[in-house]
Protein backbone atom coordinates (compact mmCIF):
# COMPACT_ATOMS: atom_id res chain seq x y z
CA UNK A 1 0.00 0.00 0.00
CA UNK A 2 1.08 3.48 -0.99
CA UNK A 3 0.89 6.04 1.69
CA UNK A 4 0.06 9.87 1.42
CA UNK A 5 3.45 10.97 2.04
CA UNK A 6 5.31 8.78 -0.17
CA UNK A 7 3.26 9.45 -2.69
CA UNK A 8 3.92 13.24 -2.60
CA UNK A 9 7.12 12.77 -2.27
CA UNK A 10 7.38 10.48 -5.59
CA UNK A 11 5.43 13.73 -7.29
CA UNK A 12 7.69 16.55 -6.24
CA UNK A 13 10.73 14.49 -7.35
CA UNK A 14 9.88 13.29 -10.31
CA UNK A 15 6.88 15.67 -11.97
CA UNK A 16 9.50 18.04 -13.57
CA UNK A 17 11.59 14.95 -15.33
CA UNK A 18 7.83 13.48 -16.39
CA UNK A 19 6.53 16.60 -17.76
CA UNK A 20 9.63 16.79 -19.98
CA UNK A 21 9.45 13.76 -20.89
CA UNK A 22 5.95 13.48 -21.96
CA UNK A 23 6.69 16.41 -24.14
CA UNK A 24 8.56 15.04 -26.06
CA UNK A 25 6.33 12.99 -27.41
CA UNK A 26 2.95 14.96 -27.31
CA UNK A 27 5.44 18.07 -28.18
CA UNK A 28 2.38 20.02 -26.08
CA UNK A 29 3.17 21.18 -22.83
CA UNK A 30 -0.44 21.35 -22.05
CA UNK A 31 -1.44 17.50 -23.10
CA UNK A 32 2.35 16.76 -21.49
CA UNK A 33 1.04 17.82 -18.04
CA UNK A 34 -2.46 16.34 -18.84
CA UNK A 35 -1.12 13.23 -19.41
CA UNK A 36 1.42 13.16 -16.40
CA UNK A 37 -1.33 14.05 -14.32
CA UNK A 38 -2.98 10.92 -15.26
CA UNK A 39 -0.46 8.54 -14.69
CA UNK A 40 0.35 10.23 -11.57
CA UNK A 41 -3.54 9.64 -10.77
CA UNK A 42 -3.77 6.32 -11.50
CA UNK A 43 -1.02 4.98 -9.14
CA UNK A 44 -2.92 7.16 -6.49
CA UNK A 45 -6.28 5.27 -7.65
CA UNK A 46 -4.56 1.77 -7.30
CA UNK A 47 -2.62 2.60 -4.51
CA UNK A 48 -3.82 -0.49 -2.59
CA UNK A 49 -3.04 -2.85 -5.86
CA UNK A 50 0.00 -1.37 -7.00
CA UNK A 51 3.65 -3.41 -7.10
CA UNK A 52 6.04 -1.05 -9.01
CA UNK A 53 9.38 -3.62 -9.29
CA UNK A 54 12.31 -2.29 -10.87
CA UNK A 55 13.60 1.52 -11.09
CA UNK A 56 10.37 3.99 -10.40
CA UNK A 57 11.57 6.22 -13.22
CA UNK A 58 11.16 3.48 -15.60
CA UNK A 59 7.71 2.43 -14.47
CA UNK A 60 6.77 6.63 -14.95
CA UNK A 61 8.37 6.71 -18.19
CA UNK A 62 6.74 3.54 -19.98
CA UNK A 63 3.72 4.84 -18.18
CA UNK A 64 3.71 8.34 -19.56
CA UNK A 65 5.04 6.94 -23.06
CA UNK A 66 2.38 4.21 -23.00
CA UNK A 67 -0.30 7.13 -22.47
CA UNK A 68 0.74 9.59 -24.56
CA UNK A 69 0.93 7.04 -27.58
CA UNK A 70 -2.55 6.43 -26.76
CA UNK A 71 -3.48 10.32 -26.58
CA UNK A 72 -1.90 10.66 -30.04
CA UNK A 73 -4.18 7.94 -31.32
CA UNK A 74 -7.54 9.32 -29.83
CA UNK A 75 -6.46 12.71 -31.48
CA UNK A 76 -5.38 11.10 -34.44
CA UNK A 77 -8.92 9.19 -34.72
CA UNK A 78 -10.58 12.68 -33.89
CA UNK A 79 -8.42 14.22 -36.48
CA UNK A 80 -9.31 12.05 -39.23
CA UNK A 81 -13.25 12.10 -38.51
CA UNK A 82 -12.85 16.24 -38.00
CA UNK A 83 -11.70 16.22 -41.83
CA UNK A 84 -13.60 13.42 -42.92
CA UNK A 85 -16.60 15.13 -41.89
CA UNK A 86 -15.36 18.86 -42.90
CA UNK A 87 -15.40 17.75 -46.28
CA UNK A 88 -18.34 15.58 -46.21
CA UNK A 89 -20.68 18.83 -44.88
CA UNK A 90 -19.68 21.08 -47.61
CA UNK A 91 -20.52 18.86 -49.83
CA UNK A 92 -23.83 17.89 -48.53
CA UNK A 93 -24.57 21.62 -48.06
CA UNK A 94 -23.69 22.15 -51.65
CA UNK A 95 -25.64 19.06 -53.00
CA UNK A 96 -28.95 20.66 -50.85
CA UNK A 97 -28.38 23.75 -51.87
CA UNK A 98 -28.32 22.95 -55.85
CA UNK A 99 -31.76 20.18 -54.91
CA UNK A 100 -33.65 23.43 -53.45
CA UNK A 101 -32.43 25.41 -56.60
CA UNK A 102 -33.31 22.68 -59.20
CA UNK A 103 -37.02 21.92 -57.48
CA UNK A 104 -37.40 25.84 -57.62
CA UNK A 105 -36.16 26.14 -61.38
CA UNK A 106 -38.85 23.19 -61.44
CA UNK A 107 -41.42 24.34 -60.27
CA UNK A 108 -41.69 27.92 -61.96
CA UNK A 109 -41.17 25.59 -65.25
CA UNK A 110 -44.24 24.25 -64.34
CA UNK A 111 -46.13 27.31 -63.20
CA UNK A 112 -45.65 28.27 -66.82
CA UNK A 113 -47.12 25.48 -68.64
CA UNK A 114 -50.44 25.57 -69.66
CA UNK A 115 -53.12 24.90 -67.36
CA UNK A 116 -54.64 21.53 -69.43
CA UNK A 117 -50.90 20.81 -69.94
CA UNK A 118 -50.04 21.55 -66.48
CA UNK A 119 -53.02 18.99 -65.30
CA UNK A 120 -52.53 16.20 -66.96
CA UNK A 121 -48.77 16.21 -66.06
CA UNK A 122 -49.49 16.31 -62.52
CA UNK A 123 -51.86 13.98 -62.61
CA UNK A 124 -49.70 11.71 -64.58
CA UNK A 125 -46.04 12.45 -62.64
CA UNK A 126 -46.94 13.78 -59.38
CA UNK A 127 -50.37 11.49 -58.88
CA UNK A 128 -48.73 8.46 -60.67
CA UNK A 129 -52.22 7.93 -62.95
CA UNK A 130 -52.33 6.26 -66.16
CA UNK A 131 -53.11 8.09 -69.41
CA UNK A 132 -56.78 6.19 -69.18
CA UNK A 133 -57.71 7.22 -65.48
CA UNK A 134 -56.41 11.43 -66.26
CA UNK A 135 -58.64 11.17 -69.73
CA UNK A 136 -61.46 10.13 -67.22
CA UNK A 137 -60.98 12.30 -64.75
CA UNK A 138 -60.67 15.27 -66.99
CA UNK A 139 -63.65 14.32 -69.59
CA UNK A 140 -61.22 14.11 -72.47
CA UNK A 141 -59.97 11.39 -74.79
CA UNK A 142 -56.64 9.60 -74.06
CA UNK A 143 -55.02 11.13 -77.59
CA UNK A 144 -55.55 14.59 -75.95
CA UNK A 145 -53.66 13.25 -73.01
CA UNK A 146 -50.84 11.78 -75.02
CA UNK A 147 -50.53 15.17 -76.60
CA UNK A 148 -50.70 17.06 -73.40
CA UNK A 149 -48.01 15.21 -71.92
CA UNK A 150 -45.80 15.34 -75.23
CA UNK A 151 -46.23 19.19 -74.79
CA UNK A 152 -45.48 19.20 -71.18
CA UNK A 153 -42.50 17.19 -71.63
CA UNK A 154 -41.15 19.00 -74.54
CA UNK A 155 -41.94 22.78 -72.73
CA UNK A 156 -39.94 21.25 -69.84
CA UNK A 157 -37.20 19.49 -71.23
CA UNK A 158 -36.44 23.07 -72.95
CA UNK A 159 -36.72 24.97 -69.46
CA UNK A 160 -34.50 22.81 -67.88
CA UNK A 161 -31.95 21.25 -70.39
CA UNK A 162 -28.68 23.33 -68.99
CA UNK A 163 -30.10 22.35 -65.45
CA UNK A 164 -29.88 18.37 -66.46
CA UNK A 165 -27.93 17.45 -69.18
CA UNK A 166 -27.30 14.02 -67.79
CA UNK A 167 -30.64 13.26 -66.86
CA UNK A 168 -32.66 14.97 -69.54
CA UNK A 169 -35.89 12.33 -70.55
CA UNK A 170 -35.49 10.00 -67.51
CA UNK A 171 -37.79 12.75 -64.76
CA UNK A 172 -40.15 14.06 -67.55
């Protein structure tokens, strides 16, 4: 068992060698004393446990080594995710941004079809009916919905060609 005072003492004469060792590895002077601070806490934790055998200085060192290797790999973890995700937001930010532009540019397009035209391709696109049930639903013949939709399709596919080149045909 470690007692109070031997503890302390074990601080004050070795915290200054620790701390400069630690640094050089974290090459921080604030995560050197963070981690020495830890290794100094966790032989107070364990004091009832602990068996150091060998030279004390060696048991800090590969105990301050052994914990800043792992503080460099929990940063360099954090790191990576940091930049993963820094370039993963813009990117996401960008692709939402250009979705609410496109469905805007969309929408005005069809705010300035004609109103039969404008039905029918609702009802057909947005309402998912056949050519049959609009031509019911609107009193007309199914040729004058065929037409309608080759208008709609043709008024839109002009509006937004420089919007989708890639996907031109395959939404309309």
């Amino acid at each position: 068992m470690l007692e109070l005072q031997t503890f302390e003492a074990l601080f004050k004469e070795n915290h200054a060698q620790c701390l400069a060792f630690a640094n050089h590895y974290t090459g921080d002077p604030y995560i050197s004393e963070e981690i020495v601070q830890q290794v100094f806490l966790r032989i107070w934790e364990k004091r009832d446990s602990i068996t150091i055998t060998g030279p004390v200085k060696a048991y800090l060192f590969s105990a301050i080594r052994n914990a800043a290797i792992s503080q460099w790999r929990k940063d360099t973890v954090r790191t990576e995710k940091e930049q993963g995700y820094q370039q993963i937001k813009p990117m996401a930010v960008n692709a939402d941004d250009e979705t609410k532009e496109l469905e805007r540019l969309y929408r005005q397009a069809l705010e300035r079809l004609p109103e039969r035209c404008r039905e029918v391709f609702v009802l057909s696109r947005q309402q998912h009916l056949k050519y049959a049930e609009i031509a019911a639903t609107m009193n007309i013949s199914v040729k004058t919905v065929e037409n309608q939709m080759g208008k709609a399709l043709k008024i839109l596919h002009e509006e937004l060609k420089e919007y989708l080149p890639l996907f031109t045909g395959f939404f309309f």
